[in-house]
PDB file of N, CA and C in Angstrom:
ATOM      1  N   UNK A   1       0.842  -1.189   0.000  1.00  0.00           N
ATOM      2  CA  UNK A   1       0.000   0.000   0.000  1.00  0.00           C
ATOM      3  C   UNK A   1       0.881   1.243   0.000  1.00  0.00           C
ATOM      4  N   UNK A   2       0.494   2.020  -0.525  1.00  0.00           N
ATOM      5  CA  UNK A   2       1.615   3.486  -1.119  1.00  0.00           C
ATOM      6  C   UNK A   2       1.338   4.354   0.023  1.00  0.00           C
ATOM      7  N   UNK A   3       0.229   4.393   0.828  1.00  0.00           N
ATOM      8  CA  UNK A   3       0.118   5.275   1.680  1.00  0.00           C
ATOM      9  C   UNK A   3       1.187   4.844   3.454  1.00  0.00           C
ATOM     10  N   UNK A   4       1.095   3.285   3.096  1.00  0.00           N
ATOM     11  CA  UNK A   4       2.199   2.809   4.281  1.00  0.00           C
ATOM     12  C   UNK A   4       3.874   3.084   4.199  1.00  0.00           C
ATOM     13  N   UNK A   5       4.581   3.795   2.190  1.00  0.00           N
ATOM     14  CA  UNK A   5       5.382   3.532   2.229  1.00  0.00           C
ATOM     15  C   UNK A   5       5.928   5.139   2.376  1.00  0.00           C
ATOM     16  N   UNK A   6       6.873   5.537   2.807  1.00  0.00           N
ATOM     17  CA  UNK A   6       8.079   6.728   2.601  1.00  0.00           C
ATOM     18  C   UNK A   6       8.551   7.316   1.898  1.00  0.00           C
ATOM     19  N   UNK A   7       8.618   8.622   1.291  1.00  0.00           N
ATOM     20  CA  UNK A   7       9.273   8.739   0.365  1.00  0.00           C
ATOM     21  C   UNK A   7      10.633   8.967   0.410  1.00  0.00           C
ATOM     22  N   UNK A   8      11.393   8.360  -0.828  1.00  0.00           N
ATOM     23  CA  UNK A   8      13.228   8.656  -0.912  1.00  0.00           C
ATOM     24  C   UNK A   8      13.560   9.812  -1.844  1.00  0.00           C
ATOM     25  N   UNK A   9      14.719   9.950  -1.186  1.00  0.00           N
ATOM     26  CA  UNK A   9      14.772  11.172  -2.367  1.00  0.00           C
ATOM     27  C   UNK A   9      15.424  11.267  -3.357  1.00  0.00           C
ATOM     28  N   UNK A  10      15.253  11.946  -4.382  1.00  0.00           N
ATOM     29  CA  UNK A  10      15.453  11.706  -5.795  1.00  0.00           C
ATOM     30  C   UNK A  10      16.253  12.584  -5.957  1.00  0.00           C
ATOM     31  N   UNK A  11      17.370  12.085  -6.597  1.00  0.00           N
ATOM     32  CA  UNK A  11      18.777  12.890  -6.809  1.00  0.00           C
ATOM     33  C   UNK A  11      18.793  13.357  -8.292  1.00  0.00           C
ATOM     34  N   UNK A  12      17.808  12.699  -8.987  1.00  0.00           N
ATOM     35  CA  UNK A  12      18.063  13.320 -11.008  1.00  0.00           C
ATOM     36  C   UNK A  12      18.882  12.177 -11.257  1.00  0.00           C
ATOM     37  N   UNK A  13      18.786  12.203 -12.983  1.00  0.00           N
ATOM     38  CA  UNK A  13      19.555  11.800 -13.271  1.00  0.00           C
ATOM     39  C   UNK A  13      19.081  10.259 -14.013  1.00  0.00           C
ATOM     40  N   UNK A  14      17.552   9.991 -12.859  1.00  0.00           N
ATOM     41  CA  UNK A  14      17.094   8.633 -13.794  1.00  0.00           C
ATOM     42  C   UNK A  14      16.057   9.038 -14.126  1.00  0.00           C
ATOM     43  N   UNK A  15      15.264   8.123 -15.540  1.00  0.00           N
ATOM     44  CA  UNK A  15      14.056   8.372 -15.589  1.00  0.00           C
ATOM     45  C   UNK A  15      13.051   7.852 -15.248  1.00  0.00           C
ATOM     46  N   UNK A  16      11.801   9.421 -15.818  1.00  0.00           N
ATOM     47  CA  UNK A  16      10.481   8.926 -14.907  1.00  0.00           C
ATOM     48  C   UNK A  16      10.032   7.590 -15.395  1.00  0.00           C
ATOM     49  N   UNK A  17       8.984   7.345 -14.287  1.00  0.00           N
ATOM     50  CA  UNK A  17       8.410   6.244 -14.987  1.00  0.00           C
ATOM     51  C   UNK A  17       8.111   6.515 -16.170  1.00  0.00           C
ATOM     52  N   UNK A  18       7.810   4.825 -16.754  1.00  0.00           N
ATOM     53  CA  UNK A  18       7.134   5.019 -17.915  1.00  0.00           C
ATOM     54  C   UNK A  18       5.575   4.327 -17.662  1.00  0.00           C
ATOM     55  N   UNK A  19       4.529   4.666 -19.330  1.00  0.00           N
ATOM     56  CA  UNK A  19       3.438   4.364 -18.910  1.00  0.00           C
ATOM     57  C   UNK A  19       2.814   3.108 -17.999  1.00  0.00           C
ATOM     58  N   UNK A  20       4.345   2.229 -18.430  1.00  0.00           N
ATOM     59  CA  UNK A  20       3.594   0.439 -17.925  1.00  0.00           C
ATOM     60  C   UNK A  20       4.034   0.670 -16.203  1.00  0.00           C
ATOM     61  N   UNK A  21       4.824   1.118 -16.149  1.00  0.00           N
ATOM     62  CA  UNK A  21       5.426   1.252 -14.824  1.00  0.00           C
ATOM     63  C   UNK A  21       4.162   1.932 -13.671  1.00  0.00           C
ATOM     64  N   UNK A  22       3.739   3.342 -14.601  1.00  0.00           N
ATOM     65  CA  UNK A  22       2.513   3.874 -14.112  1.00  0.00           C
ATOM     66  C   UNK A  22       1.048   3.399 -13.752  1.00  0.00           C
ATOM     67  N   UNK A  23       0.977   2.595 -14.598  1.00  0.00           N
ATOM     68  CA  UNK A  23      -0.623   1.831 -14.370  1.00  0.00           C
ATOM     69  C   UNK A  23      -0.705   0.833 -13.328  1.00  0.00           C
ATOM     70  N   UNK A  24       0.145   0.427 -12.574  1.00  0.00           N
ATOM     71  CA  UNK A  24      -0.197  -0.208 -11.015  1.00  0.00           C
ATOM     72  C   UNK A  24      -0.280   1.080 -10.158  1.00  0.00           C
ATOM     73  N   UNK A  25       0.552   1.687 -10.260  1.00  0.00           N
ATOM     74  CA  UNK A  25       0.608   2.867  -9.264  1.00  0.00           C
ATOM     75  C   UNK A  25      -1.208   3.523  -8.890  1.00  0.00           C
ATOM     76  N   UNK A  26      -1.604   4.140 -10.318  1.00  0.00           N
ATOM     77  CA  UNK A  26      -2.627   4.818 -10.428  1.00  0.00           C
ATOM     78  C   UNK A  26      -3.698   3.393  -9.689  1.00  0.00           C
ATOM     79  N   UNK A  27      -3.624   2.696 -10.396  1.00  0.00           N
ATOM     80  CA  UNK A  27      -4.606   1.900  -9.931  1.00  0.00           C
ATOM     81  C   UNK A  27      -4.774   1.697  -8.038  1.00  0.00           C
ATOM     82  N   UNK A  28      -3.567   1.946  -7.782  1.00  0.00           N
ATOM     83  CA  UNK A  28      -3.988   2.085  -5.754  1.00  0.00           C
ATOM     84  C   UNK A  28      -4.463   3.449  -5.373  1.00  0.00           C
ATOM     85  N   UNK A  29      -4.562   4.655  -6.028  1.00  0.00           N
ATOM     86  CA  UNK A  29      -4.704   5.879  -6.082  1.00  0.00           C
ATOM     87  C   UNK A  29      -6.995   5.517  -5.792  1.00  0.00           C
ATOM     88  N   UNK A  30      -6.913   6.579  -4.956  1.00  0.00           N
ATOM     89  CA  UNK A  30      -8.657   6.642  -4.719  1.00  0.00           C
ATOM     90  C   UNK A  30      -9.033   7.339  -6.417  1.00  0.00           C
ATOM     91  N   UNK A  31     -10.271   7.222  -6.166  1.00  0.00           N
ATOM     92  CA  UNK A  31     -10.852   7.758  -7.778  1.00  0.00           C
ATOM     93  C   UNK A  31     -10.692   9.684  -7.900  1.00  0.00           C
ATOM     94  N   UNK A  32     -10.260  10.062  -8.577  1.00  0.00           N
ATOM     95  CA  UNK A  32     -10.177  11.560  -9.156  1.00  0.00           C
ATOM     96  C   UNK A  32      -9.121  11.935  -9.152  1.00  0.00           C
ATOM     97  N   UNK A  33      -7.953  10.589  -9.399  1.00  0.00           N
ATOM     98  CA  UNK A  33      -6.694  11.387  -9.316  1.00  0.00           C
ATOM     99  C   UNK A  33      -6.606  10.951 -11.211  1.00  0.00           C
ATOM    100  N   UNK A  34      -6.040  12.118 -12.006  1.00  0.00           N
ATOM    101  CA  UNK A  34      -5.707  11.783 -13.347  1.00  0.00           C
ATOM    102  C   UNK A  34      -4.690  12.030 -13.702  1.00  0.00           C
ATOM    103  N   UNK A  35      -4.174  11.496 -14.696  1.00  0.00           N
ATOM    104  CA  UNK A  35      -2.475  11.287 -15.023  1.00  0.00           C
ATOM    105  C   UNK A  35      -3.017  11.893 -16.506  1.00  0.00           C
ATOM    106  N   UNK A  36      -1.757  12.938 -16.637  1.00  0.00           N
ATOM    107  CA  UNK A  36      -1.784  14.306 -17.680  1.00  0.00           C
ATOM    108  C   UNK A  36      -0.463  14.088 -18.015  1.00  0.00           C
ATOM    109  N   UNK A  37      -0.767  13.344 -19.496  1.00  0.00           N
ATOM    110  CA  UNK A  37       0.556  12.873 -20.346  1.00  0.00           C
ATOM    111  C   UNK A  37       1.897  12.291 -19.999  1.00  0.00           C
ATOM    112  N   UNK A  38       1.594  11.509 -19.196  1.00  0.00           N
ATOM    113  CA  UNK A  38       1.692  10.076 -18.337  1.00  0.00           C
ATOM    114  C   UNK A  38       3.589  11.145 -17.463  1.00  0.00           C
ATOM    115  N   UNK A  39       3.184  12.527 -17.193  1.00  0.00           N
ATOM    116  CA  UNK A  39       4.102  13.239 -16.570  1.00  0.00           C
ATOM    117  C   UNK A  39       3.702  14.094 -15.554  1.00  0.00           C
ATOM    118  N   UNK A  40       2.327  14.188 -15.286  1.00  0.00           N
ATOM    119  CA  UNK A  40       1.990  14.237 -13.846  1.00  0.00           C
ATOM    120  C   UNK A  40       0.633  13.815 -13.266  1.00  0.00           C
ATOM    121  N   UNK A  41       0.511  13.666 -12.065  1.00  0.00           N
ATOM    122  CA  UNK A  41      -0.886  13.211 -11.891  1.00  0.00           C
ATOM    123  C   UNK A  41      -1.827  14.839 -10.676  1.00  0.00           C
ATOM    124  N   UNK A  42      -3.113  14.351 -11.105  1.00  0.00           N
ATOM    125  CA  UNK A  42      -3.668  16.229  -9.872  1.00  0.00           C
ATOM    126  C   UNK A  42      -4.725  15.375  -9.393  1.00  0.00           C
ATOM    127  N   UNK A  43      -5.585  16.285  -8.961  1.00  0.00           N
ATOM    128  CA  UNK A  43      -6.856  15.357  -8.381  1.00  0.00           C
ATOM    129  C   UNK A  43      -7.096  16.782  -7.762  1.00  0.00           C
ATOM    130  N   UNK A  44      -8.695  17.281  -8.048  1.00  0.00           N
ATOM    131  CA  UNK A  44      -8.895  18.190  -7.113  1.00  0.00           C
ATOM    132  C   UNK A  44     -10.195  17.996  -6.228  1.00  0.00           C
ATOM    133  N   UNK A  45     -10.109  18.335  -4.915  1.00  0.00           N
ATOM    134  CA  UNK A  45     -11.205  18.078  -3.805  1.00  0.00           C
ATOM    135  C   UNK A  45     -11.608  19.408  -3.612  1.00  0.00           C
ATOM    136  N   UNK A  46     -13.268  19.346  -3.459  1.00  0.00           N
ATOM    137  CA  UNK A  46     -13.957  20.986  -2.947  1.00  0.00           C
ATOM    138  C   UNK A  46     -14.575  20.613  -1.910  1.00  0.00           C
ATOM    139  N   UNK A  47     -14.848  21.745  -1.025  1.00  0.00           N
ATOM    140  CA  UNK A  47     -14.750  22.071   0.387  1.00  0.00           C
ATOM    141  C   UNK A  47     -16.163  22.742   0.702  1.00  0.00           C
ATOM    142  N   UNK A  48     -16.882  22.312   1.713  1.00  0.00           N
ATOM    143  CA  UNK A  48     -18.029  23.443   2.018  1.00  0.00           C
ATOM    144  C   UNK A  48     -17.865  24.567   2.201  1.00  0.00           C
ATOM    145  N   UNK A  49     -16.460  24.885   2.770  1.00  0.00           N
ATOM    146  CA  UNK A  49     -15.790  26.317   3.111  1.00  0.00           C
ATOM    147  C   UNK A  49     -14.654  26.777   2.478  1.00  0.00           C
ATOM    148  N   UNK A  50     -14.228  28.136   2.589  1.00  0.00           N
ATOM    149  CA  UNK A  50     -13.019  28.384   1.902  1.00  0.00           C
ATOM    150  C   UNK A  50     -11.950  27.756   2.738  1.00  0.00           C
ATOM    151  N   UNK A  51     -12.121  28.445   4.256  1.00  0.00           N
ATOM    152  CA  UNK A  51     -11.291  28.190   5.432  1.00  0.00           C
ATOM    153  C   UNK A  51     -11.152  26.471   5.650  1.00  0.00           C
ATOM    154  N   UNK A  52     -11.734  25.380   5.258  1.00  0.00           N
ATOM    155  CA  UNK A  52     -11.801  23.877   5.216  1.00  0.00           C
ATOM    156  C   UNK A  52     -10.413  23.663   4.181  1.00  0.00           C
ATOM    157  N   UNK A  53     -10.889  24.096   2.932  1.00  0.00           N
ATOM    158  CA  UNK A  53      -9.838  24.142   1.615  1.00  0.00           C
ATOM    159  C   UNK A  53      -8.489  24.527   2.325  1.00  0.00           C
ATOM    160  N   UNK A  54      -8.346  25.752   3.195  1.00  0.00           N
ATOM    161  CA  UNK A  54      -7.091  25.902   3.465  1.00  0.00           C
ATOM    162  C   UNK A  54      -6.489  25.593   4.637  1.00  0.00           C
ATOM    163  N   UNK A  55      -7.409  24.836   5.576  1.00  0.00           N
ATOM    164  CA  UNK A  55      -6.539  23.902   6.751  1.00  0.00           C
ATOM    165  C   UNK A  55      -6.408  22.799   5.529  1.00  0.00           C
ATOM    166  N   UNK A  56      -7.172  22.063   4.869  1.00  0.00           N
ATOM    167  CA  UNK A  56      -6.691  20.972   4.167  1.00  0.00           C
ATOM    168  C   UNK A  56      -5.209  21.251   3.348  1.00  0.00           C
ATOM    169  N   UNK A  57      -4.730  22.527   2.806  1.00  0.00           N
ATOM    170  CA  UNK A  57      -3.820  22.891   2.184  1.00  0.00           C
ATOM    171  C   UNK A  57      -2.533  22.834   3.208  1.00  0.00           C
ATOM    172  N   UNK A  58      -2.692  23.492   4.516  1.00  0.00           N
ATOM    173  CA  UNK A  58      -2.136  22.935   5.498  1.00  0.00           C
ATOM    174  C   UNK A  58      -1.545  21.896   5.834  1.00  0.00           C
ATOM    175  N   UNK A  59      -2.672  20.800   5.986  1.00  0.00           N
ATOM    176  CA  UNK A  59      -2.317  19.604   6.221  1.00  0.00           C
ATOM    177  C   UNK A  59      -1.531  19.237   5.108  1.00  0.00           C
ATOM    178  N   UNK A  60      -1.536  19.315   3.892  1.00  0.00           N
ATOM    179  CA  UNK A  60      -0.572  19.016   2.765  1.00  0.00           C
ATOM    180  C   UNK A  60       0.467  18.923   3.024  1.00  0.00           C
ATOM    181  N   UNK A  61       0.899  20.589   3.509  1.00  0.00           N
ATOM    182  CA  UNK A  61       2.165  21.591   3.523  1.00  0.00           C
ATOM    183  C   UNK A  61       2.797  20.657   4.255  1.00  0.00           C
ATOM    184  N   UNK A  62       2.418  20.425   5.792  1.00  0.00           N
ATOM    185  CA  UNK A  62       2.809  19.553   6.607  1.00  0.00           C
ATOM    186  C   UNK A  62       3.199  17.906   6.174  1.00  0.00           C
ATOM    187  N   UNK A  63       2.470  17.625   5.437  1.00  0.00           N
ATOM    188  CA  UNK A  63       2.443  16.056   4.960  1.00  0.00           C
ATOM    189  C   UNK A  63       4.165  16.055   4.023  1.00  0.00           C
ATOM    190  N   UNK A  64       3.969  17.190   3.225  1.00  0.00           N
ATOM    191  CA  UNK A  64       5.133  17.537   2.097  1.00  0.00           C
ATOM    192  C   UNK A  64       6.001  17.371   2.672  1.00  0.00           C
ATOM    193  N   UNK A  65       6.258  18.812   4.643  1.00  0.00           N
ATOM    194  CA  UNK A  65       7.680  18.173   4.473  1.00  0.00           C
ATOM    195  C   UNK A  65       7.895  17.296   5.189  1.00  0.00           C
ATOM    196  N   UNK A  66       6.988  16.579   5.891  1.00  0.00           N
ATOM    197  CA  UNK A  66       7.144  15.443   6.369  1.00  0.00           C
ATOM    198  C   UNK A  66       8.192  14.513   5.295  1.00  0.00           C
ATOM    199  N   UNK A  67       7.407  14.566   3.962  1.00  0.00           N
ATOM    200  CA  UNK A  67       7.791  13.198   3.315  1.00  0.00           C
ATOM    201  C   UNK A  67       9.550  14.147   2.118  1.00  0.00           C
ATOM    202  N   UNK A  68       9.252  15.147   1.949  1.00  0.00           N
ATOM    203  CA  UNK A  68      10.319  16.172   1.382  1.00  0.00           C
ATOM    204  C   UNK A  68       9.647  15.770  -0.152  1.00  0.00           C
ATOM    205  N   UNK A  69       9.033  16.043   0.242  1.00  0.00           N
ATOM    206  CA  UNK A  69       8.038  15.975  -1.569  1.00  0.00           C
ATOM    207  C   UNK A  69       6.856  16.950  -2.151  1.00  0.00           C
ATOM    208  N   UNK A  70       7.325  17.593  -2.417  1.00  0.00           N
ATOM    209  CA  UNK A  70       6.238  19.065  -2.260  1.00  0.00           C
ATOM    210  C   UNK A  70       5.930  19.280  -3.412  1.00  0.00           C
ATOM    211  N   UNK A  71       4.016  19.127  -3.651  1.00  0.00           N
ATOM    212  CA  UNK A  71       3.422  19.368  -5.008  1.00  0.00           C
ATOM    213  C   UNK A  71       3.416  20.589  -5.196  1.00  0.00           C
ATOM    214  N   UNK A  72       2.633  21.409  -6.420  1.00  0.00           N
ATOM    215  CA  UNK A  72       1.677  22.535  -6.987  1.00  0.00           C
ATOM    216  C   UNK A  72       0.376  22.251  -5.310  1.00  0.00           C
ATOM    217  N   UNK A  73       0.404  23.110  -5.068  1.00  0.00           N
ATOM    218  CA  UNK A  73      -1.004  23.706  -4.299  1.00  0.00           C
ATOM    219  C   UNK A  73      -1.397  24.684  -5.178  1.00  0.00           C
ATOM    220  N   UNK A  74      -3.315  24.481  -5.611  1.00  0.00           N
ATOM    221  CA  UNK A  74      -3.729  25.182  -6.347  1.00  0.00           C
ATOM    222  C   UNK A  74      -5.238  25.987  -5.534  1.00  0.00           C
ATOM    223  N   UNK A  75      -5.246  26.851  -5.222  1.00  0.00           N
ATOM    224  CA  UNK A  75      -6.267  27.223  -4.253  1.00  0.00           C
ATOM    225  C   UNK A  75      -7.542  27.859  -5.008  1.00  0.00           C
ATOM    226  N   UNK A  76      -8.698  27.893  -5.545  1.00  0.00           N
ATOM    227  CA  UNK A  76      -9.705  28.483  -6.341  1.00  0.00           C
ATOM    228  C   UNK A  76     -10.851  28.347  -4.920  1.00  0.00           C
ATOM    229  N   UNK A  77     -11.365  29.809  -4.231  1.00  0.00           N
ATOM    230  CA  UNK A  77     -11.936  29.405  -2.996  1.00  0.00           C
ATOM    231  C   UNK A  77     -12.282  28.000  -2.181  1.00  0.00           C
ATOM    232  N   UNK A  78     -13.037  27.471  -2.723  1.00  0.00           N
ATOM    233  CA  UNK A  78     -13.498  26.352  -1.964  1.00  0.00           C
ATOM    234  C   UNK A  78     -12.546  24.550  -2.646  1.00  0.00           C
ATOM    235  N   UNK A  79     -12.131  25.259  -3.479  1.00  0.00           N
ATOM    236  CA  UNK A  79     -11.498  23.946  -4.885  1.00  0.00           C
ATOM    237  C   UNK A  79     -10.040  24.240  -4.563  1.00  0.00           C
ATOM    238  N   UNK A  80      -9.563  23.159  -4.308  1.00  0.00           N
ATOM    239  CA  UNK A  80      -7.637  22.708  -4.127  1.00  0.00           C
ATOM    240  C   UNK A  80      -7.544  21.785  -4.922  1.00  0.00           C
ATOM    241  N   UNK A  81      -6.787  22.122  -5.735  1.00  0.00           N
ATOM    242  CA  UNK A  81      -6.339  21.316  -7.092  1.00  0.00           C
ATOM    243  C   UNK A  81      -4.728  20.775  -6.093  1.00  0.00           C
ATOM    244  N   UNK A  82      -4.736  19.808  -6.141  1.00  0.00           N
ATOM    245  CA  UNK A  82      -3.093  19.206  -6.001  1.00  0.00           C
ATOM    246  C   UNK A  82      -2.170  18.557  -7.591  1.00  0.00           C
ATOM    247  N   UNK A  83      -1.173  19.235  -7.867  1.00  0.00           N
ATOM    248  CA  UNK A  83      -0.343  18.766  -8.508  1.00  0.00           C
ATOM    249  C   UNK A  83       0.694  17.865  -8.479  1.00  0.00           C
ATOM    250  N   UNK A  84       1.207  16.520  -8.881  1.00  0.00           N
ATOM    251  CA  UNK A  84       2.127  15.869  -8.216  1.00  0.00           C
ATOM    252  C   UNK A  84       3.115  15.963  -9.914  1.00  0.00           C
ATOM    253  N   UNK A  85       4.087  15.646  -8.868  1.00  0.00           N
ATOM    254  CA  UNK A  85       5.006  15.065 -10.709  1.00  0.00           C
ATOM    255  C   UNK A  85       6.800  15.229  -9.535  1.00  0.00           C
ATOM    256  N   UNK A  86       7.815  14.887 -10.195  1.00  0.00           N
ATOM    257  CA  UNK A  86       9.464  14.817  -9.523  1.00  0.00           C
ATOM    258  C   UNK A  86      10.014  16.031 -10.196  1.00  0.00           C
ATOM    259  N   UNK A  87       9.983  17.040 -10.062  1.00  0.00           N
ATOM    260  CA  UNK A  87      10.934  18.028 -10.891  1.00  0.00           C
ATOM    261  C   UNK A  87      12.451  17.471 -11.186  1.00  0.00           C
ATOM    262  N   UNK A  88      12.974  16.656 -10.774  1.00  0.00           N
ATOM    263  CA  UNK A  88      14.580  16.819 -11.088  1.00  0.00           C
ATOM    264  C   UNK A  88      14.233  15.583 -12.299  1.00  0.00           C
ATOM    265  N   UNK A  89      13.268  15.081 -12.509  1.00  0.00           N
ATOM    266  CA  UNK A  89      13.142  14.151 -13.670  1.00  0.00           C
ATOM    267  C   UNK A  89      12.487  14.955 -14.429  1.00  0.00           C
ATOM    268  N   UNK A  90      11.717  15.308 -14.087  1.00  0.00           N
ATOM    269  CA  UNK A  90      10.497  15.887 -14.938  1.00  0.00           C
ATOM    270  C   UNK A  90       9.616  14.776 -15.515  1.00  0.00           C
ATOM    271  N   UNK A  91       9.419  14.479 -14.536  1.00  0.00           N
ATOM    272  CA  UNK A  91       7.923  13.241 -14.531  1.00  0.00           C
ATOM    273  C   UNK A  91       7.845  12.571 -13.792  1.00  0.00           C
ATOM    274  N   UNK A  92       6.995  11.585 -13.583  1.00  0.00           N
ATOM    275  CA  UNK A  92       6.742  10.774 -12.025  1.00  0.00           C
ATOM    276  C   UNK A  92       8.096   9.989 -11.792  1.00  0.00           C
ATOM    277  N   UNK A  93       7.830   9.715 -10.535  1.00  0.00           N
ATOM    278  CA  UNK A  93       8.137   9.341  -9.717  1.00  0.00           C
ATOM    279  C   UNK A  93       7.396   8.554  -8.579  1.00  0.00           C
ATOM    280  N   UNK A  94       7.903   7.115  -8.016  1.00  0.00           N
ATOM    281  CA  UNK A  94       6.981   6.581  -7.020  1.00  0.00           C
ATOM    282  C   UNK A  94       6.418   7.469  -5.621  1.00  0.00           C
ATOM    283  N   UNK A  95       7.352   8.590  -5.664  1.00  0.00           N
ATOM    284  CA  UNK A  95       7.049   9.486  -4.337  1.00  0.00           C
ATOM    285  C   UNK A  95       5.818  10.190  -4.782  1.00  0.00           C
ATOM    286  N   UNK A  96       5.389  10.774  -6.153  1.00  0.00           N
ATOM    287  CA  UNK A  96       4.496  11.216  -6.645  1.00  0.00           C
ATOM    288  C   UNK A  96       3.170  10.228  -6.276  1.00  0.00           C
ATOM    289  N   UNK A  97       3.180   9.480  -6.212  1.00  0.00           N
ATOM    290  CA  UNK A  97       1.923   8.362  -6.022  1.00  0.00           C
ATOM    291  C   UNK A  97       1.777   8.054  -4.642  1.00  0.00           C
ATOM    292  N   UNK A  98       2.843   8.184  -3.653  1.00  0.00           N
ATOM    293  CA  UNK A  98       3.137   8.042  -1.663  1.00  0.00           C
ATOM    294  C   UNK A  98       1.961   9.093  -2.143  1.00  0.00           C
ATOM    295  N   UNK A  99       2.776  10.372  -2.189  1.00  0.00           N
ATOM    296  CA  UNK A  99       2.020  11.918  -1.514  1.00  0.00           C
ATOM    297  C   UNK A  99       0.585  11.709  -1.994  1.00  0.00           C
ATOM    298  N   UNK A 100       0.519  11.241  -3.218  1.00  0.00           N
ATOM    299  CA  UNK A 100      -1.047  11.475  -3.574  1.00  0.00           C
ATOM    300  C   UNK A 100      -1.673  10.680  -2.722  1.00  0.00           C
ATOM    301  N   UNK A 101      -1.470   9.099  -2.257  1.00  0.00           N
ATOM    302  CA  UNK A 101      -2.186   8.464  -1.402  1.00  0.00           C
ATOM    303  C   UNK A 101      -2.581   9.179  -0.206  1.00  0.00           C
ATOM    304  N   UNK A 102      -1.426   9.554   0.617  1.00  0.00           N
ATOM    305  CA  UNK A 102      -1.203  10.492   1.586  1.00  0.00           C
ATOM    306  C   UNK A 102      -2.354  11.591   2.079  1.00  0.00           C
ATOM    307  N   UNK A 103      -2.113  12.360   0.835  1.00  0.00           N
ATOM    308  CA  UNK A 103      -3.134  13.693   0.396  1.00  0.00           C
ATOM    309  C   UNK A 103      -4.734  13.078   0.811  1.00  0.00           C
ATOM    310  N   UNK A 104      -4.967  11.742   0.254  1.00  0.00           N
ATOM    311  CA  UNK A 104      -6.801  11.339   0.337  1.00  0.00           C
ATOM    312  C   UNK A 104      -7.037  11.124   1.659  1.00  0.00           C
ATOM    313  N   UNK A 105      -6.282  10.634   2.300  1.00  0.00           N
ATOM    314  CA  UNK A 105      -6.106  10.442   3.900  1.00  0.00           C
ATOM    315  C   UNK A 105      -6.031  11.511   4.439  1.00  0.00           C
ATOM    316  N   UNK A 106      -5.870  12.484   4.305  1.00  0.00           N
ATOM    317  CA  UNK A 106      -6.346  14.065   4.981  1.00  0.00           C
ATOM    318  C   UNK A 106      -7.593  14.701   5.199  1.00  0.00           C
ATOM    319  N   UNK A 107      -8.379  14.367   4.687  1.00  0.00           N
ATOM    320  CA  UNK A 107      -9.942  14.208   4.361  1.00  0.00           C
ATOM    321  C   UNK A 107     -10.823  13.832   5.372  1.00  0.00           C
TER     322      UNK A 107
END
């Protein structure tokens, strides 16, 4: 389970997954997370409140550096778009799929 595992950190240098590599991953992911040209994945959750949206953004922030993996936070009042993807690859990464598990468990 991706949400039991840690993330490591990524030094560059290898590449991202590829698509076959990707399709177990997504598949442990809860439903509304989508993979955008198999180089990043988002998923966005809306909030009864604005102030809900941004303790949840919070809890992110916190989760991030917990794990040292820090998405796009996208704030539209009540709507938080999360962005995942590895910048030093420039495309996923298994830490990209931890945080997203991570992220639904905040909820």
């Amino acid at each position: 389970m991706l949400n039991k595992k840690t993330c490591v950190p990524c030094k560059g240098g290898i590449p991202p997954l590829t698509a076959k590599k990707i399709a177990p991953f997504l598949k442990e992911l809860s439903v509304g997370w989508t993979l955008i040209e198999n180089k990043q994945i988002e998923k966005s959750y809306t909030f009864p409140t604005y102030l809900e949206g941004i303790a949840f953004c919070n809890k992110v922030a916190e989760l991030s550096e917990a794990e040292g993996h820090h998405p796009f936070i996208h704030i539209n009042y009540k709507e938080v778009k999360i962005i995942l993807f590895t910048h030093k690859i420039n495309g996923l990464h298994e830490n990209d799929f931890i945080v997203a598990s991570k992220c639904d468990l905040l909820i």
